[in-house]
Protein backbone atom coordinates (compact mmCIF):
# COMPACT_ATOMS: atom_id res chain seq x y z
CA UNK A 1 3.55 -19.30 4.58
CA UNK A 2 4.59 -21.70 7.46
CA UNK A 3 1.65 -23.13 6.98
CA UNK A 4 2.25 -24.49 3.72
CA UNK A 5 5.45 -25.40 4.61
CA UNK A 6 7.95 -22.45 3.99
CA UNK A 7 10.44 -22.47 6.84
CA UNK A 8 10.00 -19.73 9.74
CA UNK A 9 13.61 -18.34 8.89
CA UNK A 10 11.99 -18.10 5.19
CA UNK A 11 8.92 -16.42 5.90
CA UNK A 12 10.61 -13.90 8.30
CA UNK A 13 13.58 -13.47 5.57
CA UNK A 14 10.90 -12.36 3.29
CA UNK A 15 8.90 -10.30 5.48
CA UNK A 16 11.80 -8.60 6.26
CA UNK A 17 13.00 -7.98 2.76
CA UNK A 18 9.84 -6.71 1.66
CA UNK A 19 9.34 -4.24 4.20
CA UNK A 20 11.21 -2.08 2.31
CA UNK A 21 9.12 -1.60 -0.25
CA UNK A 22 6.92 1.30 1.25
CA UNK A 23 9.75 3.42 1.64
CA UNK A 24 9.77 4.25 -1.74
CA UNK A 25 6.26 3.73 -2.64
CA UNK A 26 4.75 7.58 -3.38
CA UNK A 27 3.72 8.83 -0.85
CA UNK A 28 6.36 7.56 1.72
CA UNK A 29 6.97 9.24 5.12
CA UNK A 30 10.71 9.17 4.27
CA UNK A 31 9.75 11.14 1.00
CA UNK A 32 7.23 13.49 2.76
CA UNK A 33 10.32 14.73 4.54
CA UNK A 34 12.97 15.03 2.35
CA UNK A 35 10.70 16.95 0.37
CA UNK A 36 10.06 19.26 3.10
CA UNK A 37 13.90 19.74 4.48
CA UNK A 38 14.70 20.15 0.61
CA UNK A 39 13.18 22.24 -2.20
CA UNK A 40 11.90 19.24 -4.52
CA UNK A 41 9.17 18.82 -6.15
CA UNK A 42 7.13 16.20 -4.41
CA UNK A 43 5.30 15.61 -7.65
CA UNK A 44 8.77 14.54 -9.41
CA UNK A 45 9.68 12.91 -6.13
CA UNK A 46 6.26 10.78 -6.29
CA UNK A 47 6.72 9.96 -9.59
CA UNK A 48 10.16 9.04 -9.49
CA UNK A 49 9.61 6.46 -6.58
CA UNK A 50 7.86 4.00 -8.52
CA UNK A 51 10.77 3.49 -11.17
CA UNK A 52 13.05 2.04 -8.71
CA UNK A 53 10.48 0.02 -6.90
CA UNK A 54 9.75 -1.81 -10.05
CA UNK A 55 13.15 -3.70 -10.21
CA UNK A 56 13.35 -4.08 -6.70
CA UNK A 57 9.94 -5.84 -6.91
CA UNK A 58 10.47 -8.11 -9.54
CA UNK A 59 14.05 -8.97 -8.29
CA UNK A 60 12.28 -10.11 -5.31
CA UNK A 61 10.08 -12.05 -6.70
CA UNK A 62 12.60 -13.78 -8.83
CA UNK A 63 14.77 -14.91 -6.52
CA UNK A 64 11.73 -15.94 -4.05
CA UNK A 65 10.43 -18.27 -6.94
CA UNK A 66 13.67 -19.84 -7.37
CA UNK A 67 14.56 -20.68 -3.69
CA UNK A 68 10.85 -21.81 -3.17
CA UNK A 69 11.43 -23.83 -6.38
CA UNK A 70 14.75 -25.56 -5.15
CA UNK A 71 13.40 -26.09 -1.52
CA UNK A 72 10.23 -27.53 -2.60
CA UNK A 73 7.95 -25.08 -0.74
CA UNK A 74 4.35 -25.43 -1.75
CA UNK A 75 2.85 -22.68 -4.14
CA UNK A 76 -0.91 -22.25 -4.69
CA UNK A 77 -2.76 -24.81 -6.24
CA UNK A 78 -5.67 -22.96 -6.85
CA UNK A 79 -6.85 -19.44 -8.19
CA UNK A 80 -9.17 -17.47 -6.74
CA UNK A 81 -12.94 -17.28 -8.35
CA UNK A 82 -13.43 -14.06 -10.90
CA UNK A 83 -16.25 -13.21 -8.25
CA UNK A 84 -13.68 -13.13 -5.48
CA UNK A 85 -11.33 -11.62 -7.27
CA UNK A 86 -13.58 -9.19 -8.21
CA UNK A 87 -15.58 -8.74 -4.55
CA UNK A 88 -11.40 -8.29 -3.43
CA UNK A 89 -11.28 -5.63 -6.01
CA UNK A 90 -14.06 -3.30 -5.51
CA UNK A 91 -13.28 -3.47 -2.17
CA UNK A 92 -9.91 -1.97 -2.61
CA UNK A 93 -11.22 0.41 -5.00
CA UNK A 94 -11.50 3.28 -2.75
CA UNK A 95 -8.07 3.15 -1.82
CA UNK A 96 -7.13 3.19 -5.03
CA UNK A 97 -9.02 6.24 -6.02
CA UNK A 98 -7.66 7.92 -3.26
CA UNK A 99 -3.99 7.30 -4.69
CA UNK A 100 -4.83 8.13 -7.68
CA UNK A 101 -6.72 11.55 -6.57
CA UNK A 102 -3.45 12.23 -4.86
CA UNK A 103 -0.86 11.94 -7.70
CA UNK A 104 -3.10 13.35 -9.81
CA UNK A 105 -4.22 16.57 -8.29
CA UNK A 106 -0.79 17.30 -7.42
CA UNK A 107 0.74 16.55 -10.93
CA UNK A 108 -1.98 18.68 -12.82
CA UNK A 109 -1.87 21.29 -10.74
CA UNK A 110 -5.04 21.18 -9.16
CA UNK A 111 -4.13 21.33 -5.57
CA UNK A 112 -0.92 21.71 -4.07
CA UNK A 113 0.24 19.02 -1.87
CA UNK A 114 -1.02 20.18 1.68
CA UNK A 115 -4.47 21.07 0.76
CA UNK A 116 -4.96 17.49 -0.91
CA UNK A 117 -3.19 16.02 2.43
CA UNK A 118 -6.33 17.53 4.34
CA UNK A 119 -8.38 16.79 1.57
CA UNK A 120 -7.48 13.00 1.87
CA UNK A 121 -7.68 12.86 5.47
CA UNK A 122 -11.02 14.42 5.63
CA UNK A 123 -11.88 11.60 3.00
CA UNK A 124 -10.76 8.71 4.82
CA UNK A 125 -11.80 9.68 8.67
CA UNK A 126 -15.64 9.14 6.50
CA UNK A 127 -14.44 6.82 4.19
CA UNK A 128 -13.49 4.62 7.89
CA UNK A 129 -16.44 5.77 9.69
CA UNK A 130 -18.74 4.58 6.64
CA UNK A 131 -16.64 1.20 6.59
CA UNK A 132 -16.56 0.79 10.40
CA UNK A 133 -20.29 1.98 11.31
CA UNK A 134 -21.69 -1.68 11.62
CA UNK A 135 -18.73 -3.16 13.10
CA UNK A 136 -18.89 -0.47 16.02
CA UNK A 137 -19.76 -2.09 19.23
CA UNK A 138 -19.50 2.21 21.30
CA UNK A 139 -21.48 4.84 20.03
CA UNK A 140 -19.28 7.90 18.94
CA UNK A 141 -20.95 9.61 21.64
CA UNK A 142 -19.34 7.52 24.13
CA UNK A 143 -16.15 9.05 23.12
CA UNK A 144 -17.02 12.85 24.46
CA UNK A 145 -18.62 11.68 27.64
């Protein structure tokens, strides 16, 4: 952003800001534990959390647009290509899947929300070994000895 030309207090005022938007994106830490001090359904809980982050979002965004607007900060002048947008897409796509396997498992039933936890984690420790293999510079045997 400082680079095309927001100020540093901006860019920080907005990182800031933002940073609360995990906290009530399913699954959040914070809701991981309310859930387990309280009996609530995490499944209710998970759904519920993206109702309020909606507003919050856009409300953001609004009043970003506007001060950028009055202060003359640069926006974009150019979109992406389809084919990045695309390449950007398919490689979030696992990620995505995994969210969605999450939410969904636990709202049909399927699993409850431990087993799916260890499911997930299983997932991604292979999911970030596949992804990390040719950018490895130790052998995972180096780890052990």
């Amino acid at each position: 952003m400082i680079k095309r030309g927001y100020s540093p207090a901006f860019s920080c005022a907005i990182t800031a800001v933002s940073s609360i938007l995990p906290n009530i994106i399913p699954p959040a830490i914070a809701m991981l534990v309310y859930v387990s001090v309280s009996n609530v359904s995490i499944s209710r809980l998970f759904a519920a959390g993206i109702v309020p982050r909606l507003p919050v979002a856009m409300a953001l965004m609004v009043v970003v647009y506007i001060l950028a607007v009055r202060r003359g900060y640069e926006g974009g002048k150019t979109r992406a290509p389809v084919r990045v947008v695309w390449s950007s897409f398919l490689q979030a796509a696992p990620t995505l899947a995994i969210a969605l396997l999450i939410l969904g498992c636990i709202r049909l039933g399927i699993t409850t929300a431990s087993e799916v936890g260890v499911f997930v984690a299983t997932v991604l420790v292979v999911l970030a070994a596949v992804c990390a293999f040719p950018f490895l510079t130790v052998g995972i045997w180096d780890f052990f000895g």
